[in-house]
N, C-alpha and C. Protein backbone atom coordinates (compact mmCIF):
# COMPACT_ATOMS: atom_id res chain seq x y z
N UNK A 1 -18.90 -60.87 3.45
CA UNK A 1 -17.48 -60.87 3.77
C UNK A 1 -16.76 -59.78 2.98
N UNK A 2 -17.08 -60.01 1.66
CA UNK A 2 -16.28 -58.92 0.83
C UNK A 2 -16.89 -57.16 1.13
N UNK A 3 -17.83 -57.17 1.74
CA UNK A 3 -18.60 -55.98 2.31
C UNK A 3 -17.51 -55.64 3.83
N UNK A 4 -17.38 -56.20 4.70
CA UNK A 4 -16.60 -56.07 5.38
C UNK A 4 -15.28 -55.72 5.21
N UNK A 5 -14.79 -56.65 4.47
CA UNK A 5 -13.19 -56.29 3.70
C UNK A 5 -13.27 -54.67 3.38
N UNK A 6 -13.95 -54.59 2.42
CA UNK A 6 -14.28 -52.84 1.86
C UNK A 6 -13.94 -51.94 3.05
N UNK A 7 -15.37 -52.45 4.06
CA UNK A 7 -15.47 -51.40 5.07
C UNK A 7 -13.62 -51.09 5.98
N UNK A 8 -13.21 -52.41 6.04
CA UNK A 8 -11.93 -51.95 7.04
C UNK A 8 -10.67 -51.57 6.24
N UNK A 9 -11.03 -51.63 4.58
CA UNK A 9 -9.73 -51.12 4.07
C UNK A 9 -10.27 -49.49 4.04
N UNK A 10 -11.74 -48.83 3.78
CA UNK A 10 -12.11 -47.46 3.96
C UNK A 10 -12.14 -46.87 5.52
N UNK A 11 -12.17 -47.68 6.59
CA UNK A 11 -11.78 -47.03 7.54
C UNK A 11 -9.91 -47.10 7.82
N UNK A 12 -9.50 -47.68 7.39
CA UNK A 12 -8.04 -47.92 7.81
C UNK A 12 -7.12 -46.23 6.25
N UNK A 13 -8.04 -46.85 5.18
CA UNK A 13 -7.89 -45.38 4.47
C UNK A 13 -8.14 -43.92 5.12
N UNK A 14 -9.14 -44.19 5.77
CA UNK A 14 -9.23 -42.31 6.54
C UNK A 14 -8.52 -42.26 7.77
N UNK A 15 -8.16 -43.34 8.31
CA UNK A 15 -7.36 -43.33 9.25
C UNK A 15 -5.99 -42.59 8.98
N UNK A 16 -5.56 -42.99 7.95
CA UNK A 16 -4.20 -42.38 7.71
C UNK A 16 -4.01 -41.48 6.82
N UNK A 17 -5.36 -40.90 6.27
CA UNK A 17 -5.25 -39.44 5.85
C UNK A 17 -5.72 -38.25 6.95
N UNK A 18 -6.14 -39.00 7.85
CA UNK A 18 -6.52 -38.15 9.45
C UNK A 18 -5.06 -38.02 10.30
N UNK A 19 -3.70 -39.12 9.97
CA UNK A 19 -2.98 -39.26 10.35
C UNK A 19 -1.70 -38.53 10.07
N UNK A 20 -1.97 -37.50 8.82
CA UNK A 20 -0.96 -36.94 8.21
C UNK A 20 -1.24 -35.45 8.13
N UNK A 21 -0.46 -34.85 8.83
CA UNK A 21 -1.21 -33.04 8.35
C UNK A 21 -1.22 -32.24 7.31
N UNK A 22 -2.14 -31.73 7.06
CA UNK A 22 -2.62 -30.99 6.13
C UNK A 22 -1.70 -29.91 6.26
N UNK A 23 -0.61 -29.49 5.34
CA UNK A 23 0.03 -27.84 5.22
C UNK A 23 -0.91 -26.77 4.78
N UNK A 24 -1.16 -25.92 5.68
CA UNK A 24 -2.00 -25.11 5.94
C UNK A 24 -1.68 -23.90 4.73
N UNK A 25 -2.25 -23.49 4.13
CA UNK A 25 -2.14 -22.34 3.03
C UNK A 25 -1.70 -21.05 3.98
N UNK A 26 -0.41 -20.27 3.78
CA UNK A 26 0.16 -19.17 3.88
C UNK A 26 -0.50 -18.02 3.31
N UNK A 27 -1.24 -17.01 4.42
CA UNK A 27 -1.93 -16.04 3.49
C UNK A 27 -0.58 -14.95 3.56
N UNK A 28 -0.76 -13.96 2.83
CA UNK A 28 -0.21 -12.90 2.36
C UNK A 28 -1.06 -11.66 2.39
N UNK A 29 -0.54 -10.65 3.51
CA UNK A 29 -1.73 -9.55 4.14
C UNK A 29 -1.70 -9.00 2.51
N UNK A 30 -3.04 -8.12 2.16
CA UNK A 30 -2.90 -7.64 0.91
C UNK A 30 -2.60 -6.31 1.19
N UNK A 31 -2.32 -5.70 2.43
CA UNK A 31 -2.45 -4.52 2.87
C UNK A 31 -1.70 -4.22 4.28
N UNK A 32 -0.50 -3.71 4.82
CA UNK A 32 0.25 -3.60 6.17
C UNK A 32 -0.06 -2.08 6.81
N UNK A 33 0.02 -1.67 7.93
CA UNK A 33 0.45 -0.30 8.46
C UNK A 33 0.78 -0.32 9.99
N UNK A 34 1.77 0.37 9.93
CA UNK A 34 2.11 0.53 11.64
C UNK A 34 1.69 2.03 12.00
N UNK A 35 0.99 2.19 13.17
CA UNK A 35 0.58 3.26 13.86
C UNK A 35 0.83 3.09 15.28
N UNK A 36 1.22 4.01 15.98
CA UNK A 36 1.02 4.21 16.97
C UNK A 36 -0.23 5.20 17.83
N UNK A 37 -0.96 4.64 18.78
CA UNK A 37 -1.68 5.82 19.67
C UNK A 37 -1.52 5.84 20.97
N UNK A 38 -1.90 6.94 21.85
CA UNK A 38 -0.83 7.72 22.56
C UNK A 38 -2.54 7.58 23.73
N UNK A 39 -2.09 7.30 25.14
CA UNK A 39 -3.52 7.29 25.47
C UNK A 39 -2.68 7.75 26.72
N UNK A 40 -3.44 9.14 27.29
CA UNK A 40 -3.26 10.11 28.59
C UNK A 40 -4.82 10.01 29.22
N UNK A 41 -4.69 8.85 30.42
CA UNK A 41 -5.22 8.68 31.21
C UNK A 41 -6.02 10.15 32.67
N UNK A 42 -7.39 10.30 32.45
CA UNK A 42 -7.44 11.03 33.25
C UNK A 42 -7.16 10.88 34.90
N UNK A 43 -6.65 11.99 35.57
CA UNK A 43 -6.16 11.49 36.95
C UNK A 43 -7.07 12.43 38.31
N UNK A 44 -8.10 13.59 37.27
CA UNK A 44 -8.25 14.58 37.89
C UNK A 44 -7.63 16.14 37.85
N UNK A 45 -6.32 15.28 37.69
CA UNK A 45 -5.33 16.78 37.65
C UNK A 45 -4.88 17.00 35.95
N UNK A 46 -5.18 15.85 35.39
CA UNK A 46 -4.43 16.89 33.97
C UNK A 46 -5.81 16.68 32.46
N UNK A 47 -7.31 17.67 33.19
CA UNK A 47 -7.95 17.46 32.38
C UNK A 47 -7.11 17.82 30.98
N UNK A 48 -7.01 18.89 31.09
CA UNK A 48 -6.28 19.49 29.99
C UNK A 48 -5.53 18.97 28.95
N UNK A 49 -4.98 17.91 29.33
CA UNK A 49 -4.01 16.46 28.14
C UNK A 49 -4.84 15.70 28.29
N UNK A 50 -5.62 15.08 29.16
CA UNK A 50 -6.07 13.69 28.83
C UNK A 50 -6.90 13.30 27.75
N UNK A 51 -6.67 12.23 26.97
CA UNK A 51 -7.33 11.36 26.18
C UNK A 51 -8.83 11.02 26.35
N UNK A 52 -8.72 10.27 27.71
CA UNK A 52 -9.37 8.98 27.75
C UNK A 52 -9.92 9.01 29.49
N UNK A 53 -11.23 8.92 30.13
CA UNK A 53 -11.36 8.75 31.09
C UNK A 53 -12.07 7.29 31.62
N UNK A 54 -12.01 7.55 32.94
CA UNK A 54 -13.07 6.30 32.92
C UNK A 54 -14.52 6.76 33.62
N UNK A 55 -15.35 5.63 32.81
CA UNK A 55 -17.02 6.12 33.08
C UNK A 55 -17.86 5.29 34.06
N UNK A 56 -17.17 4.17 34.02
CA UNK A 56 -17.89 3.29 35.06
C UNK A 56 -15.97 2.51 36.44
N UNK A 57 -16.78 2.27 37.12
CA UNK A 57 -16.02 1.42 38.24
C UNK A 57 -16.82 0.17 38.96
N UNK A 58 -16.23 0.04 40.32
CA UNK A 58 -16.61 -1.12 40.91
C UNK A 58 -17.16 -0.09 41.74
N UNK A 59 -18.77 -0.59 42.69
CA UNK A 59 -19.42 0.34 43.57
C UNK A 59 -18.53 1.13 44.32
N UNK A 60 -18.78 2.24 44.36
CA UNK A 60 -17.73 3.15 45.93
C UNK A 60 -16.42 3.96 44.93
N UNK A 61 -16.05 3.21 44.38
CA UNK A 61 -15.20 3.42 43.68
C UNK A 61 -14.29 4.85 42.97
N UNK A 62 -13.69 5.24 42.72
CA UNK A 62 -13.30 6.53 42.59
C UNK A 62 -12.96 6.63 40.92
N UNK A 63 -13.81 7.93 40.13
CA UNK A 63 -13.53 7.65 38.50
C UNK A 63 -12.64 8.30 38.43
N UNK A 64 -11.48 8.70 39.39
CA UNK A 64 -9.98 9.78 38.41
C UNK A 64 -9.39 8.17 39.22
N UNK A 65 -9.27 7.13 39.43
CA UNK A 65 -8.25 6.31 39.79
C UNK A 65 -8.74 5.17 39.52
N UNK A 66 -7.78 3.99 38.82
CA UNK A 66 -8.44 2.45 39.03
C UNK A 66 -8.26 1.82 39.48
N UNK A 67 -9.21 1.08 39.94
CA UNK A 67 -9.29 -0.01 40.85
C UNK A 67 -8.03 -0.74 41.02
N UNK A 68 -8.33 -1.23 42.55
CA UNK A 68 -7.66 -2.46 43.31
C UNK A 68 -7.58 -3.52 42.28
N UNK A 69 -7.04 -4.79 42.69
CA UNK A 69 -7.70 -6.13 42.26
C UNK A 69 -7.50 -5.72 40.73
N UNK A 70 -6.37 -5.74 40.06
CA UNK A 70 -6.00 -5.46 38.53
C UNK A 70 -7.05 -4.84 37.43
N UNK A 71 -7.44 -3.57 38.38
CA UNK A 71 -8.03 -2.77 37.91
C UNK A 71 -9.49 -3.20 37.47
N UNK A 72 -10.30 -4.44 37.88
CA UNK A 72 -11.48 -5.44 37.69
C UNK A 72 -12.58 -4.73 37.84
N UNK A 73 -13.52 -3.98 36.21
CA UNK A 73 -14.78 -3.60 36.66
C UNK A 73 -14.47 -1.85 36.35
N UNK A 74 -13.15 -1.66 35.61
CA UNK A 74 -13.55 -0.20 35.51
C UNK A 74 -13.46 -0.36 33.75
N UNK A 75 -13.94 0.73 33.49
CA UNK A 75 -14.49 0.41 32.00
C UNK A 75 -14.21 2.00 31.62
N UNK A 76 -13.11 2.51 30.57
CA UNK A 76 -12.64 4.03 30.46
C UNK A 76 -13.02 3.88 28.67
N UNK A 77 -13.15 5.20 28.38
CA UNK A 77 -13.54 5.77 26.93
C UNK A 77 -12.19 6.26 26.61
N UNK A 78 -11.96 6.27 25.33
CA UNK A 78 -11.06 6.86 25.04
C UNK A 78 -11.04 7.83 23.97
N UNK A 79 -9.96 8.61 23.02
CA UNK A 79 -10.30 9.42 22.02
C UNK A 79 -8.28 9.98 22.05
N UNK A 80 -8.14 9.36 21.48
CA UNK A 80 -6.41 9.32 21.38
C UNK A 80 -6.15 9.43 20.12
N UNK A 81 -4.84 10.36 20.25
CA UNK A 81 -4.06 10.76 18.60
C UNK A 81 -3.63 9.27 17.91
N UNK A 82 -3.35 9.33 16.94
CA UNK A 82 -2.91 8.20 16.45
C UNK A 82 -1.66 9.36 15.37
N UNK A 83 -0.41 8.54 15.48
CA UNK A 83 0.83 9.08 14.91
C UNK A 83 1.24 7.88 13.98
N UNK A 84 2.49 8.32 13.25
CA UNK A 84 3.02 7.49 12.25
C UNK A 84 4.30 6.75 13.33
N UNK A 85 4.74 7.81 14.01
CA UNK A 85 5.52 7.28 14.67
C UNK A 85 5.74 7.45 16.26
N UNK A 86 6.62 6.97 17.33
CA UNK A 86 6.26 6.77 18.61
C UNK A 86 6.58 8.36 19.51
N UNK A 87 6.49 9.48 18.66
CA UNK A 87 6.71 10.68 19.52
C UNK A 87 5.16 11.01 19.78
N UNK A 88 4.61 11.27 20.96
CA UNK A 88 3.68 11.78 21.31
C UNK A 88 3.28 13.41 20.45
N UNK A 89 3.91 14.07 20.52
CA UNK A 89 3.87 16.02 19.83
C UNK A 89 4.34 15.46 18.07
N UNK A 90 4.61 14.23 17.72
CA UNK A 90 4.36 14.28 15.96
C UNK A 90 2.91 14.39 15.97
N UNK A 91 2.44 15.35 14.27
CA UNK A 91 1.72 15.38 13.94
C UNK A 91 0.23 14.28 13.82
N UNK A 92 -0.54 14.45 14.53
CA UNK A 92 -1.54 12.85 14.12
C UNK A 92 -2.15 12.71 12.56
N UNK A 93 -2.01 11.74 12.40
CA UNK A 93 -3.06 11.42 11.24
C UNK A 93 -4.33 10.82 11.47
N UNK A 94 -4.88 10.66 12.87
CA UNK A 94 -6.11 10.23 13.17
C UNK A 94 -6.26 10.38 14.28
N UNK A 95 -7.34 9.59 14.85
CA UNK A 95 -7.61 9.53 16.58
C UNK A 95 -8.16 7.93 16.67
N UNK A 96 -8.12 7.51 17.40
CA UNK A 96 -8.51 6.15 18.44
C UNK A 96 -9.70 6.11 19.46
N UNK A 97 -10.53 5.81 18.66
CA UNK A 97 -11.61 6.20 19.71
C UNK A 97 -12.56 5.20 19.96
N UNK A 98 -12.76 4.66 21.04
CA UNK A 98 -13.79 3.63 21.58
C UNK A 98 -13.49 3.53 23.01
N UNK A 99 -13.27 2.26 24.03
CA UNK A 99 -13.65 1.63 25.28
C UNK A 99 -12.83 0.75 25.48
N UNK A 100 -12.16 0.65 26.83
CA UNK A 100 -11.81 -0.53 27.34
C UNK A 100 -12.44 -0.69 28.55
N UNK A 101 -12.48 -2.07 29.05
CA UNK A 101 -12.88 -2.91 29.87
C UNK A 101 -12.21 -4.00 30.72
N UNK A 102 -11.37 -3.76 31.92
CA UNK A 102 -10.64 -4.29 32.76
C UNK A 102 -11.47 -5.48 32.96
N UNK A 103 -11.58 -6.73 32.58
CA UNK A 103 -12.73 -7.93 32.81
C UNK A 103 -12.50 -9.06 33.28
N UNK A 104 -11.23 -9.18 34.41
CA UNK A 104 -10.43 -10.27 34.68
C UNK A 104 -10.11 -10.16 36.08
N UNK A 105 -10.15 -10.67 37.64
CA UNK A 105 -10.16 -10.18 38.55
C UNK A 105 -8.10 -10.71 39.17
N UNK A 106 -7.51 -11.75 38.17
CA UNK A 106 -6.38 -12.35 38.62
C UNK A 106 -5.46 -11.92 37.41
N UNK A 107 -5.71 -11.49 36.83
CA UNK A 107 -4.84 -10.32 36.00
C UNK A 107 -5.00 -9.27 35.49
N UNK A 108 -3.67 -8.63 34.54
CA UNK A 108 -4.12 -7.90 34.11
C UNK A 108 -4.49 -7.75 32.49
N UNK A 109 -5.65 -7.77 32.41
CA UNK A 109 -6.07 -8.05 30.67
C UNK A 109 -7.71 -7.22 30.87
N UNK A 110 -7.59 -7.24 29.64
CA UNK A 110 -8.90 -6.38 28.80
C UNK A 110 -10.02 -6.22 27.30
N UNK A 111 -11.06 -6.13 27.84
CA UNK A 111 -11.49 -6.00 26.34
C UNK A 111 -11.61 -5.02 25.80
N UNK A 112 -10.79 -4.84 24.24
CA UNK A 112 -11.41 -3.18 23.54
C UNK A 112 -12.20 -3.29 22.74
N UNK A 113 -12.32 -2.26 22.40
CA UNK A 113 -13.57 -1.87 21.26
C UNK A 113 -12.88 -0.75 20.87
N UNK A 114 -12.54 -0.68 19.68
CA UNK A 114 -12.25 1.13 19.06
C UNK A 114 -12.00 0.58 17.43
N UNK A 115 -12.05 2.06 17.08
CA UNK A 115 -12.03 2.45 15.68
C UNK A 115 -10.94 3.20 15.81
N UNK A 116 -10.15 3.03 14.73
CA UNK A 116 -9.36 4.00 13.89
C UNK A 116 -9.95 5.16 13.18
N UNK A 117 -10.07 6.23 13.31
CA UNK A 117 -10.50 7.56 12.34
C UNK A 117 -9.42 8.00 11.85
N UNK A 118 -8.91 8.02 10.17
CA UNK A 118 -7.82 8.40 9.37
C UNK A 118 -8.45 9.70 8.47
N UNK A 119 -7.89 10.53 8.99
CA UNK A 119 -8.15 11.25 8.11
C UNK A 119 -6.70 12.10 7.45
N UNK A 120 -5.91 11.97 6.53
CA UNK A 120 -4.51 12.15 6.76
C UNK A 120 -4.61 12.00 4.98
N UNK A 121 -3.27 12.84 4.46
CA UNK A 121 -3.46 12.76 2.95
C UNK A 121 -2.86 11.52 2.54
N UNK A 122 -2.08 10.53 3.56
CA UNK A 122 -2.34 8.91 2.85
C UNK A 122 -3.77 8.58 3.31
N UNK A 123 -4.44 8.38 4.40
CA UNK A 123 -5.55 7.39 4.44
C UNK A 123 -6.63 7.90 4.97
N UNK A 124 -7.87 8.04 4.44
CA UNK A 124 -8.88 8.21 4.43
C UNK A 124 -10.03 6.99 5.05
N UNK A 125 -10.40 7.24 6.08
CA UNK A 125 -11.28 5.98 6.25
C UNK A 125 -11.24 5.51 7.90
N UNK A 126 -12.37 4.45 8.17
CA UNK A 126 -11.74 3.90 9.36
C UNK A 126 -11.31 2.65 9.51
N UNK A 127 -11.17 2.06 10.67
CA UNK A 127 -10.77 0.35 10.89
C UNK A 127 -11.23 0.17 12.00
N UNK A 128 -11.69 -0.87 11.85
CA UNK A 128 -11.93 -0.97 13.26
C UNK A 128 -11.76 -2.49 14.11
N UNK A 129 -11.82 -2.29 15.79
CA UNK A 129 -10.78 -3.34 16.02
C UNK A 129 -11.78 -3.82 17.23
N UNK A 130 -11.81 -5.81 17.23
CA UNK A 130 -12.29 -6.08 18.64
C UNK A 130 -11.71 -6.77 19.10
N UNK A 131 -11.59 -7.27 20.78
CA UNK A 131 -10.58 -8.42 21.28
C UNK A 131 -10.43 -8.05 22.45
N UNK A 132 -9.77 -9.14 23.07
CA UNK A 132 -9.20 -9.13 24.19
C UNK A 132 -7.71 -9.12 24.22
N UNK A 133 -7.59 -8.22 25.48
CA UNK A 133 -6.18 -7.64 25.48
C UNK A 133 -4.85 -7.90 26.90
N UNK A 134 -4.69 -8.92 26.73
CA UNK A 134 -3.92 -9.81 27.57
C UNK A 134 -2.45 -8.58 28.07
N UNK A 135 -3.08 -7.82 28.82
CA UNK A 135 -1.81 -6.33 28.89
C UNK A 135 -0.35 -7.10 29.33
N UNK A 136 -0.01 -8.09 30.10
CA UNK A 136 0.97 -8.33 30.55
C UNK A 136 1.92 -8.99 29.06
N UNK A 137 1.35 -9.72 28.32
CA UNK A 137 1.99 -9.97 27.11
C UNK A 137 2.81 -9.13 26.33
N UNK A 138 3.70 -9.55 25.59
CA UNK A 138 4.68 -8.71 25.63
C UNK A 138 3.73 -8.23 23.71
N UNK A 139 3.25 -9.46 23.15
CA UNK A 139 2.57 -8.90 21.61
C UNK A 139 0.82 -9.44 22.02
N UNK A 140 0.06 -8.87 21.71
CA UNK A 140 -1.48 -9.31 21.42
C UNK A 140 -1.52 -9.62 20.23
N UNK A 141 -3.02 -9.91 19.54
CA UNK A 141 -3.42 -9.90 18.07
C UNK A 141 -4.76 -9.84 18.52
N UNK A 142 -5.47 -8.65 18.01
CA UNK A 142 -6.64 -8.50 17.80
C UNK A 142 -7.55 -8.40 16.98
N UNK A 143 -8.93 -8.80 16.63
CA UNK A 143 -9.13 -8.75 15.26
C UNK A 143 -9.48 -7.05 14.61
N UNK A 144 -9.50 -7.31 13.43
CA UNK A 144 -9.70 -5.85 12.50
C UNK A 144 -10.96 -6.63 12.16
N UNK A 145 -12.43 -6.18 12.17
CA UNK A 145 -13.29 -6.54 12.04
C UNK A 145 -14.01 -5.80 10.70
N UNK A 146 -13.35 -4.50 10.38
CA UNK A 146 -14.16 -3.93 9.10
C UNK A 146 -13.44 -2.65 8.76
N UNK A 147 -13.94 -1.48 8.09
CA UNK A 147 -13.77 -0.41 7.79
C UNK A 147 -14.82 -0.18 6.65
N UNK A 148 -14.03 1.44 6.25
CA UNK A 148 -15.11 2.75 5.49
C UNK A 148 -13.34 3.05 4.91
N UNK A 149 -14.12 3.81 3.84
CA UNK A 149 -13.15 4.52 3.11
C UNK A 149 -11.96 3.76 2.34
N UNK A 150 -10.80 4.26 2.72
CA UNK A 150 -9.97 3.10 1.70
C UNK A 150 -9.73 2.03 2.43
N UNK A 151 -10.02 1.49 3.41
CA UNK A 151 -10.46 0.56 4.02
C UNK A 151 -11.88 -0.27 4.31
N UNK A 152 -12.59 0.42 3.30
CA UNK A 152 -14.05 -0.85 3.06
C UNK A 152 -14.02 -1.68 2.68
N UNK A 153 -14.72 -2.28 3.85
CA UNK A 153 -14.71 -4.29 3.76
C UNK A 153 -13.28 -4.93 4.59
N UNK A 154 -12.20 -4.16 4.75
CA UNK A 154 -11.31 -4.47 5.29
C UNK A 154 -11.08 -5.47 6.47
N UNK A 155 -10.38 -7.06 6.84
CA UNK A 155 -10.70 -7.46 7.87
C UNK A 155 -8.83 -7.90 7.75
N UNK A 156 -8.63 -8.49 9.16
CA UNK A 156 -7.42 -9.09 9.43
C UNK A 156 -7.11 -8.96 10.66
N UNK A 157 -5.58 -8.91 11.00
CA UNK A 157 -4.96 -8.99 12.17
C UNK A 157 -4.86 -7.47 12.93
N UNK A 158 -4.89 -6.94 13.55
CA UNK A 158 -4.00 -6.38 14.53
C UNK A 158 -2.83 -6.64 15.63
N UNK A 159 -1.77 -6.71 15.33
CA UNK A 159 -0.87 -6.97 16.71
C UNK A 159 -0.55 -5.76 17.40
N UNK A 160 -0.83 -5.91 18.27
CA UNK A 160 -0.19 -4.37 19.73
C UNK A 160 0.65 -4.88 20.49
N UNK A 161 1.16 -3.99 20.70
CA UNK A 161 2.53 -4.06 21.69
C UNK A 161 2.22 -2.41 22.51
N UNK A 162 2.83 -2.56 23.61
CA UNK A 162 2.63 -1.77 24.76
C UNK A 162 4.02 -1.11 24.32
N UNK A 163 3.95 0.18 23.98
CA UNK A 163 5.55 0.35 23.43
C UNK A 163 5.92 2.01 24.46
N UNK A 164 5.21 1.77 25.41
CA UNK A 164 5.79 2.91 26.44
C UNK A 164 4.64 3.16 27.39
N UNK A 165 5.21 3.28 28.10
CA UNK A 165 3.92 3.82 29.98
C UNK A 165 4.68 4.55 31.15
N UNK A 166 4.04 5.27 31.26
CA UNK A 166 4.52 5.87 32.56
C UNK A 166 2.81 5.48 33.57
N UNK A 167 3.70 4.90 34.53
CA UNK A 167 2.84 4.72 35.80
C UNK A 167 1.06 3.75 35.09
N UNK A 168 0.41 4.86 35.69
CA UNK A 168 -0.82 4.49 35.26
C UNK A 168 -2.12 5.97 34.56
N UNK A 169 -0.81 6.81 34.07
CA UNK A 169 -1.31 7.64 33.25
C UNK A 169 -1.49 8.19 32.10
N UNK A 170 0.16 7.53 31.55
CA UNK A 170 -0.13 7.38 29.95
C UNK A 170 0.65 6.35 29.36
N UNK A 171 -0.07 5.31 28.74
CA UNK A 171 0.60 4.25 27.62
C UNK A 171 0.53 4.67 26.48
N UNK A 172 1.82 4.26 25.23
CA UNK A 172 1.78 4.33 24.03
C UNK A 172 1.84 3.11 23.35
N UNK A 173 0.96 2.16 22.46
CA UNK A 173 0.67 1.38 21.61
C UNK A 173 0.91 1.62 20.71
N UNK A 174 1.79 0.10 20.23
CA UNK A 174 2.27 -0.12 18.84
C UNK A 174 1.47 -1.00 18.20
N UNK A 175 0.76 -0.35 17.00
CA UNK A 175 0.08 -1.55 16.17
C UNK A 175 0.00 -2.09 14.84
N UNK A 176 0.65 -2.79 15.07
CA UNK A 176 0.84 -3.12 13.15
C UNK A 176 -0.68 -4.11 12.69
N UNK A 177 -0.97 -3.52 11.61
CA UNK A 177 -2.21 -3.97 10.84
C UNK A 177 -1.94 -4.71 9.75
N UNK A 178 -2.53 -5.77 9.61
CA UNK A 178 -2.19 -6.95 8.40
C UNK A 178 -3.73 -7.00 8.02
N UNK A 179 -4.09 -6.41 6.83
CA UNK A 179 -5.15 -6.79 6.09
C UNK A 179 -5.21 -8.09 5.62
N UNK A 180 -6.20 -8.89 5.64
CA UNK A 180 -6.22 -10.13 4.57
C UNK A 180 -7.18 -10.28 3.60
N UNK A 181 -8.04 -9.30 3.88
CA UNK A 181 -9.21 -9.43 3.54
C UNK A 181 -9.34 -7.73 2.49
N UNK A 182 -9.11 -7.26 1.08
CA UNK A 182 -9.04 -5.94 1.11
C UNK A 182 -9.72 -6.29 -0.30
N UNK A 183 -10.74 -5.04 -0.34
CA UNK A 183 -11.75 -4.95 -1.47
C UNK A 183 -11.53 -3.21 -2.16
């Protein structure tokens, strides 16, 4: 009996520490930066500026244009300036270079893959970033998965914001970086 008693005052105990929430610890990035990069879509006609083309499509498909059906199945490289601030002709302090992947046939969203290359007399090093990229959203968050240089070991947030487009040939991205993780 007194074995029983025990048992329903220790389950009725975790019951109501299961019942109360835990305040979650507030991290504090140890490390911030906002960059912008500048991505000029190839169209055919403006090898000469473009960034970034695409390398694969959907069968039949045409590589200076993307696809029907929210662009589903084309997959473009990129290699874009990265600036301090949102003028395209400011000076870069890096480039943006990896892949996206249109991977959704009822919207429009994507997966990237890229690195940051800094080479600039503040930052030396890269970052680099993976995720999916929900384009219609007005903010993402993607992860920062690592870096080199003054960013080794580096992990945390990325948030992007779509902070200018014309048509479907050139977007400019806003991305603020929240380290949490800095060695």
């Amino acid at each position: 009996m007194g074995f029983k008693i025990f048992l329903l005052v220790l389950f009725m105990f975790l019951a109501l520490c299961s019942a109360f929430p835990v305040k979650r610890r507030q991290y504090t990035p140890c490390k911030h930066l906002v960059l912008y990069f500048h991505d000029v879509i190839y169209n055919g006609e403006n090898a000469a500026n473009a960034t970034s083309a695409l390398v694969a499509a959907p069968q039949g498909a045409n590589l200076t244009k993307l696809a029907d059906q929210f662009h589903f199945g084309d997959i473009a490289v990129f290699d874009d300036p990265i600036t301090l601030d949102n003028n395209f002709h400011s000076k870069p302090v890096g480039r943006a270079q990896g892949f996206y992947i249109y991977d959704t046939k009822n919207t429009f969203t994507a997966w990237l893959g890229f690195t940051f290359v800094l080479n600039s007399t503040d930052h030396q090093g890269t970052i680099t970033f993976a995720g999916a990229d929900p384009i219609l959203k007005k903010t993402r968050d993607i992860s920062v998965t690592g870096g080199t240089g003054d960013f080794f070991m580096h992990r945390g947030i990325a948030t992007i914001s779509t902070d200018a487009y014309e048509g479907e040939a050139y977007y400019r991205l806003h991305v603020e970086i929240n380290f949490y993780e800095c060695w």
